[in-house]
C-alpha atoms as a PDB file:
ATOM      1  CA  UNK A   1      22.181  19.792 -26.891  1.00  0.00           C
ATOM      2  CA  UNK A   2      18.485  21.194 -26.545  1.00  0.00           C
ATOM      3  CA  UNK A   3      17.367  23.304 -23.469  1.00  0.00           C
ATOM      4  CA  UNK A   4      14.899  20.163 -22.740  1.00  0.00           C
ATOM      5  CA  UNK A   5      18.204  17.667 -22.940  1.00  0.00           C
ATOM      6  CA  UNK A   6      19.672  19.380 -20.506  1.00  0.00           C
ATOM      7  CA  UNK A   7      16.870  19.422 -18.079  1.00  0.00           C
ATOM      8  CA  UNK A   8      16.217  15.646 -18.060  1.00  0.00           C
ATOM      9  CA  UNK A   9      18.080  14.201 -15.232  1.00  0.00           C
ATOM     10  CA  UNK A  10      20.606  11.706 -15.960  1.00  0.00           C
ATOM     11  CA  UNK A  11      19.677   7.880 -16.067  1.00  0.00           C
ATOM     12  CA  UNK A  12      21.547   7.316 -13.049  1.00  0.00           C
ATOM     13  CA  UNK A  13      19.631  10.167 -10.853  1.00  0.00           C
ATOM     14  CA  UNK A  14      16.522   8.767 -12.172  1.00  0.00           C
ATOM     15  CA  UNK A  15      17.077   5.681 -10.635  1.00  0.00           C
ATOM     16  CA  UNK A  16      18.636   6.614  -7.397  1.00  0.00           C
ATOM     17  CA  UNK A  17      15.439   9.165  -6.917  1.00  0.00           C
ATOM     18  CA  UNK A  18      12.591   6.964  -8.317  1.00  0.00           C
ATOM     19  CA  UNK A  19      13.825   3.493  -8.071  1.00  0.00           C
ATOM     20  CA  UNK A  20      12.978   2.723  -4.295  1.00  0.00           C
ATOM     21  CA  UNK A  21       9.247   4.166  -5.110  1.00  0.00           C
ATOM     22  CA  UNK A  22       9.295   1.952  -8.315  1.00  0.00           C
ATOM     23  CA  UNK A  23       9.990  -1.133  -6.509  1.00  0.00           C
ATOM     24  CA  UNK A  24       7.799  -0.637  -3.551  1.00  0.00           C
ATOM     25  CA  UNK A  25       4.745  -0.070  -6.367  1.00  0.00           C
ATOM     26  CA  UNK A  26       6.159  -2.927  -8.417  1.00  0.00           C
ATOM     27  CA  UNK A  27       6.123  -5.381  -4.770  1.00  0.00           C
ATOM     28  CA  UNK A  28       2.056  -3.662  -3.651  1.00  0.00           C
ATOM     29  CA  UNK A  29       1.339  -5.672  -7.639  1.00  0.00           C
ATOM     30  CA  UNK A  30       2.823  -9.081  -7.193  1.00  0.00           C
ATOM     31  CA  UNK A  31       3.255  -9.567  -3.443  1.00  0.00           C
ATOM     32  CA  UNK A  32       6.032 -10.752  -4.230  1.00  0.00           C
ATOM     33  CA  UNK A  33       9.404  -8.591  -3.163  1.00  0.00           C
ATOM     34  CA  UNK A  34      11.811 -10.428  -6.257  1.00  0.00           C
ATOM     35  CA  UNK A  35       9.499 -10.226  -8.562  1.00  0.00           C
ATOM     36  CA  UNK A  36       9.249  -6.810  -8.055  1.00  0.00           C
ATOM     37  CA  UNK A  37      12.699  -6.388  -7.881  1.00  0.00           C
ATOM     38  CA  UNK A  38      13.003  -8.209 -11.514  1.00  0.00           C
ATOM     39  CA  UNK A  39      10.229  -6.204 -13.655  1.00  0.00           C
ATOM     40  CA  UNK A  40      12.021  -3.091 -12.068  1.00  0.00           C
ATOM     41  CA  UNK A  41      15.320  -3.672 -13.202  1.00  0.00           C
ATOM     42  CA  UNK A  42      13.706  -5.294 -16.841  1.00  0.00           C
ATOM     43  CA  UNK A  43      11.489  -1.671 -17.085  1.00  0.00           C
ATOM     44  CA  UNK A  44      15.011   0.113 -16.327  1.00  0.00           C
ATOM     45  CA  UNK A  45      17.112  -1.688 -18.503  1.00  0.00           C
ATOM     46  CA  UNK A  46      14.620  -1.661 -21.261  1.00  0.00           C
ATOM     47  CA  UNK A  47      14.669   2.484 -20.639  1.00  0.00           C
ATOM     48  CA  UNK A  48      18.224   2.459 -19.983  1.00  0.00           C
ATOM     49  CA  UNK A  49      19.129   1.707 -23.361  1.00  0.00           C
ATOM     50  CA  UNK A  50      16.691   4.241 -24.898  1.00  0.00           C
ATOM     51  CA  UNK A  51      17.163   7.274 -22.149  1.00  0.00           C
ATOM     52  CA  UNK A  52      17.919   9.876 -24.739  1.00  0.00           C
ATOM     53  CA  UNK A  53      14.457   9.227 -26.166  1.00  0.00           C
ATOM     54  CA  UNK A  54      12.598   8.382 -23.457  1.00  0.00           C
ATOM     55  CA  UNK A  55      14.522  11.605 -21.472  1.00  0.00           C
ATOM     56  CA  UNK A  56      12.899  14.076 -23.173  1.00  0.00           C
ATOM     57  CA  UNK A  57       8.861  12.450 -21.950  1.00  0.00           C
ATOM     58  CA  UNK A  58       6.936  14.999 -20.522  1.00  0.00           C
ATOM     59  CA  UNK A  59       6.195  12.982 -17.452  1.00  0.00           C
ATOM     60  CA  UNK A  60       9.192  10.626 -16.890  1.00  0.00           C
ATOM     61  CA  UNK A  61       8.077   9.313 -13.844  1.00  0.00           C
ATOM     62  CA  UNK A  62       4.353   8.443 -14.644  1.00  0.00           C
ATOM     63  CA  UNK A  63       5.778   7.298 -17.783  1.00  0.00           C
ATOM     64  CA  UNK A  64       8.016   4.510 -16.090  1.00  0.00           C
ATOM     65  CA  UNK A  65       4.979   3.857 -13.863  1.00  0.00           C
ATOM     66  CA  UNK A  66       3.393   3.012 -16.422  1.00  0.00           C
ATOM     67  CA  UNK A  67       6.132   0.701 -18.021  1.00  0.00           C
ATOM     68  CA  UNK A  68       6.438  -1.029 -14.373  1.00  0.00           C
ATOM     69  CA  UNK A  69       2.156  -1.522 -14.658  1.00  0.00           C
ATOM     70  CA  UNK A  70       2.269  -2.759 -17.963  1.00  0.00           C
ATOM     71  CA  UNK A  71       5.106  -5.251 -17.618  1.00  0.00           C
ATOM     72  CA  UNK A  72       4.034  -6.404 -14.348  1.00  0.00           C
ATOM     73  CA  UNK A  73       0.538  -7.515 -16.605  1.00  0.00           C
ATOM     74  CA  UNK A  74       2.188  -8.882 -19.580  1.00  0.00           C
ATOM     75  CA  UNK A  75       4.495 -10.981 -17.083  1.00  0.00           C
ATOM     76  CA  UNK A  76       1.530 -12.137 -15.238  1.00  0.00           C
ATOM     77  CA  UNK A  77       0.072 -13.622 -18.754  1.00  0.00           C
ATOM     78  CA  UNK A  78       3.425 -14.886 -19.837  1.00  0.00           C
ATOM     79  CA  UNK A  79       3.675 -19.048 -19.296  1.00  0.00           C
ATOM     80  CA  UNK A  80       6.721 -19.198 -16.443  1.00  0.00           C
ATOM     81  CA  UNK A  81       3.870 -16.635 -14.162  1.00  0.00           C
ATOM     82  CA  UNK A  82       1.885 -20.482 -13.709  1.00  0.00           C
ATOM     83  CA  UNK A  83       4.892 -21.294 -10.898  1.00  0.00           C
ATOM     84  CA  UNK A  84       2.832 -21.732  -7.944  1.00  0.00           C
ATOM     85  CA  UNK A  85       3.979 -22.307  -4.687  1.00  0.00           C
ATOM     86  CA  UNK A  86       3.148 -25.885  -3.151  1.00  0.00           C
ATOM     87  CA  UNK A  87       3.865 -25.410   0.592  1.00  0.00           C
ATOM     88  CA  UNK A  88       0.301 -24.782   2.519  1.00  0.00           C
ATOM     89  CA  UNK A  89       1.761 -21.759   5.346  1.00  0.00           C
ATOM     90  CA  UNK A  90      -2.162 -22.000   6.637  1.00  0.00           C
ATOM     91  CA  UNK A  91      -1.144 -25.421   7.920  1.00  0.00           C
ATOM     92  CA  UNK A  92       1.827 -24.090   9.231  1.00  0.00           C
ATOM     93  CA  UNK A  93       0.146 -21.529  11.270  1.00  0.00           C
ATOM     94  CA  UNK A  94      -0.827 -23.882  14.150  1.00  0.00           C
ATOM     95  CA  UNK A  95       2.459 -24.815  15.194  1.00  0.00           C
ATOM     96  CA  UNK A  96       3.772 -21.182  15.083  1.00  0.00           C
ATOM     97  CA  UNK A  97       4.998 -20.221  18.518  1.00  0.00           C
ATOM     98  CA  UNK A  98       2.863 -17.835  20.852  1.00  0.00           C
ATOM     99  CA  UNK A  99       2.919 -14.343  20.391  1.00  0.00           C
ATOM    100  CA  UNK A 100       2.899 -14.191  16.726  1.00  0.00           C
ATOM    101  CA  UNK A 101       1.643 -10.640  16.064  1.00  0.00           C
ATOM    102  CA  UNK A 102      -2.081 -10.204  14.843  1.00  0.00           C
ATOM    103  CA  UNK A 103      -1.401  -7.558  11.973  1.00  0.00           C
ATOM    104  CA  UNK A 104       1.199 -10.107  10.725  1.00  0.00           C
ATOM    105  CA  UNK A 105      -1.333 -12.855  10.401  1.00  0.00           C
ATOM    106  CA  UNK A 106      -3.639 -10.369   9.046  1.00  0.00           C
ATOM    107  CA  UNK A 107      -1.496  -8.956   6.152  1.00  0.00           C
ATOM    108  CA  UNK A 108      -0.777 -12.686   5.419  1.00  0.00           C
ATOM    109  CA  UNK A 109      -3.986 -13.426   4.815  1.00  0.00           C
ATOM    110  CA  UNK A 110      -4.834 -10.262   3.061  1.00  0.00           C
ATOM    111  CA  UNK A 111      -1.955 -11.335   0.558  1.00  0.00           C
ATOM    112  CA  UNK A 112      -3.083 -14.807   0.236  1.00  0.00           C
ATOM    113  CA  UNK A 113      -6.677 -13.231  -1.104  1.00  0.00           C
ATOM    114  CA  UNK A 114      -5.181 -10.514  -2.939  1.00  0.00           C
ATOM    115  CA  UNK A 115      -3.130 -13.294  -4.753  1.00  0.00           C
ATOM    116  CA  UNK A 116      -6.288 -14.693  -5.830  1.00  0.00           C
ATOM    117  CA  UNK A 117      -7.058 -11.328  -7.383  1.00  0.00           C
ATOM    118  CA  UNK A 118      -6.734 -10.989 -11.342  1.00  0.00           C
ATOM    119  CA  UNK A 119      -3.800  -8.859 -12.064  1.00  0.00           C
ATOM    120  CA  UNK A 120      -6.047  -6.080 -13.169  1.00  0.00           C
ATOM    121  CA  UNK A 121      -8.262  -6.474 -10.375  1.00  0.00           C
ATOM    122  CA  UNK A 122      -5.005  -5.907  -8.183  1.00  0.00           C
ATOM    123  CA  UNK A 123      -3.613  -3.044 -10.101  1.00  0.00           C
ATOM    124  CA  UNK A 124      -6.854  -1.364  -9.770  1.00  0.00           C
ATOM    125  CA  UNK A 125      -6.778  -1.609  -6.143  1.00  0.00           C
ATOM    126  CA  UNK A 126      -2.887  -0.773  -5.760  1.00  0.00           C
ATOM    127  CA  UNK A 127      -3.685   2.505  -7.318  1.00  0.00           C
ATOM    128  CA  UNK A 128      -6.762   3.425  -6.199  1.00  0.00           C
ATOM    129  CA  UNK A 129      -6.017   2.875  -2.847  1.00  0.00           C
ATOM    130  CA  UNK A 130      -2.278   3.005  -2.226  1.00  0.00           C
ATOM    131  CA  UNK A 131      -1.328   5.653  -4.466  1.00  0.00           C
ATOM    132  CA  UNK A 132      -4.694   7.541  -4.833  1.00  0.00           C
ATOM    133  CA  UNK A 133      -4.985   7.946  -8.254  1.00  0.00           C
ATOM    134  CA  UNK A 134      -9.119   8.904  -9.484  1.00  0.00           C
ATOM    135  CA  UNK A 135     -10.531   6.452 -11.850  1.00  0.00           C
ATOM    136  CA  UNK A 136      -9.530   8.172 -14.630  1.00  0.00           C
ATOM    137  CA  UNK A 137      -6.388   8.244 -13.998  1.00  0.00           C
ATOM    138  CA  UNK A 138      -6.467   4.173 -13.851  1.00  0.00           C
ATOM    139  CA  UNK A 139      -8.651   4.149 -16.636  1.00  0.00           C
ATOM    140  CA  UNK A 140      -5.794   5.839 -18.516  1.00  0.00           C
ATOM    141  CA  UNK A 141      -3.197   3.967 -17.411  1.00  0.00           C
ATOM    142  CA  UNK A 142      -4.850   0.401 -17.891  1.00  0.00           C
ATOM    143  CA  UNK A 143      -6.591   1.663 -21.565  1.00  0.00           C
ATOM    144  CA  UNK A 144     -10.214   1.126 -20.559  1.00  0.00           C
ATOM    145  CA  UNK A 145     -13.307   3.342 -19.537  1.00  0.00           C
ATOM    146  CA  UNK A 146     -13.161   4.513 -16.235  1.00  0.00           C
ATOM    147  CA  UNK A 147     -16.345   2.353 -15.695  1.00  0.00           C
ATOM    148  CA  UNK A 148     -14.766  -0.682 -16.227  1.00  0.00           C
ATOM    149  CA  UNK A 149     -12.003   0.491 -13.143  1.00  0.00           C
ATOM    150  CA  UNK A 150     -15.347   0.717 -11.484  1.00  0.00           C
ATOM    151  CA  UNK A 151     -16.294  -2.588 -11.784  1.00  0.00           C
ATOM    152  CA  UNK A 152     -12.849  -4.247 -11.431  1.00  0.00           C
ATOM    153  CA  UNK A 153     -12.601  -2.189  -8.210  1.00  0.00           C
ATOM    154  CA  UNK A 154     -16.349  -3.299  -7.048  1.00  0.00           C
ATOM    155  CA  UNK A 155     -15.406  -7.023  -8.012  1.00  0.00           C
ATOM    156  CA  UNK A 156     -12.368  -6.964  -6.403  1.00  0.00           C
ATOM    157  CA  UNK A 157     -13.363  -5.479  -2.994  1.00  0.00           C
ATOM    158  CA  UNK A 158     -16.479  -7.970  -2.932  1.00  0.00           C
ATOM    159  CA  UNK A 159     -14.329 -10.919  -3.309  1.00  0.00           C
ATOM    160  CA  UNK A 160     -11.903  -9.242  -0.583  1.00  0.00           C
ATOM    161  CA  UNK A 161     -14.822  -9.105   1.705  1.00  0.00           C
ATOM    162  CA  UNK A 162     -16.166 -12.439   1.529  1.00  0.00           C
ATOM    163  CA  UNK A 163     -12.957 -14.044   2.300  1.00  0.00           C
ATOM    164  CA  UNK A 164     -12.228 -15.869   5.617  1.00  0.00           C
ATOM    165  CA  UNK A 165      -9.822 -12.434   5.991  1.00  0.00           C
ATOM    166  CA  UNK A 166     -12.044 -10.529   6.373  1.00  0.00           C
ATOM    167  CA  UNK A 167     -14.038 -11.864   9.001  1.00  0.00           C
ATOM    168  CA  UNK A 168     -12.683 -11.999  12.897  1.00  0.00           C
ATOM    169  CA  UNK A 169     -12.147 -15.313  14.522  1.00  0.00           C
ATOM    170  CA  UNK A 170     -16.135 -15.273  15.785  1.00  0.00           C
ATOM    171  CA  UNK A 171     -17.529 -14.725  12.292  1.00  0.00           C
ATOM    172  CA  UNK A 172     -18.444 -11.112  12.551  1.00  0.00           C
ATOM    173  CA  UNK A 173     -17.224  -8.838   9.535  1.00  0.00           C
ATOM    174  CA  UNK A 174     -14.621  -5.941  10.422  1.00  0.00           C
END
């Protein structure tokens, strides 16, 4: 066994370190907590069966990073990612009892624009501004120039701010 074999943590510490992180960056992409929950365990399955290989990476973690990112875009262009759901929750909102908290409603609507996103728009975002990686850095992960993370950012926030979410309840932007 090799000096870097031995250093690589076994598949099972992997997970138990990384694999809450993994599925809280997987859930921040499809705002959706099972789906997240699925394209983790198909990413650590996938590497499961290969960890001798993949083991010896020089970045394991950014490496299954970016397995979660890109199988979290190929599953968004697969055919069973046209499920929609058909229930309208907006209409639901009005019979929702008093003292529903504001940030809730907020986040909810946040989520129902940033589901309107394009998956690369929303990857951009998710790693930009949750896990503060510089453009080049996304520009790596996602294989383009670092000005096209520019312009999927700038898209992305414009359509974010002309939404009905972003605006309070008298029409004046926050």
């Amino acid at each position: 066994m090799s000096s870097a074999e031995a250093d690589a943590p076994s598949f099972e510490a992997f997970v138990l370190t990384h694999g809450p992180e993994l599925v809280a960056f997987a859930r921040r992409l499809t705002l959706d907590h099972h789906r997240a929950e699925d394209i983790v365990q198909d990413v650590l399955a996938r590497i499961g069966l290969s960890w001798s290989r993949v083991s010896r990476v020089d970045d394991l973690r950014a490496y299954v990073f970016k397995a979660v990112l890109n199988d979290f875009l190929s599953w968004r262009r697969r055919l069973s990612s046209f499920e929609r759901p058909t229930a309208d929750l907006a209409a639901d909102r009005s019979a929702t009892e008093p003292g529903v908290e504001e940030l809730v409603v907020r986040r909810d609507e946040l989520q129902a624009v940033l589901a309107q996103l394009s998956p690369v728009q929303r990857a951009v975002l998710v790693l930009r501004y949750y896990h503060d990686q510089p453009d080049a850095q996304i520009a790596a992960l996602l294989g383009c120039r670092e000005g096209t993370v520019r312009s999927h950012a700038r898209r992305a926030l414009t359509a974010l701010r002309s939404s009905p979410a972003a605006r309070t309840r008298e029409g004046i932007r926050r």
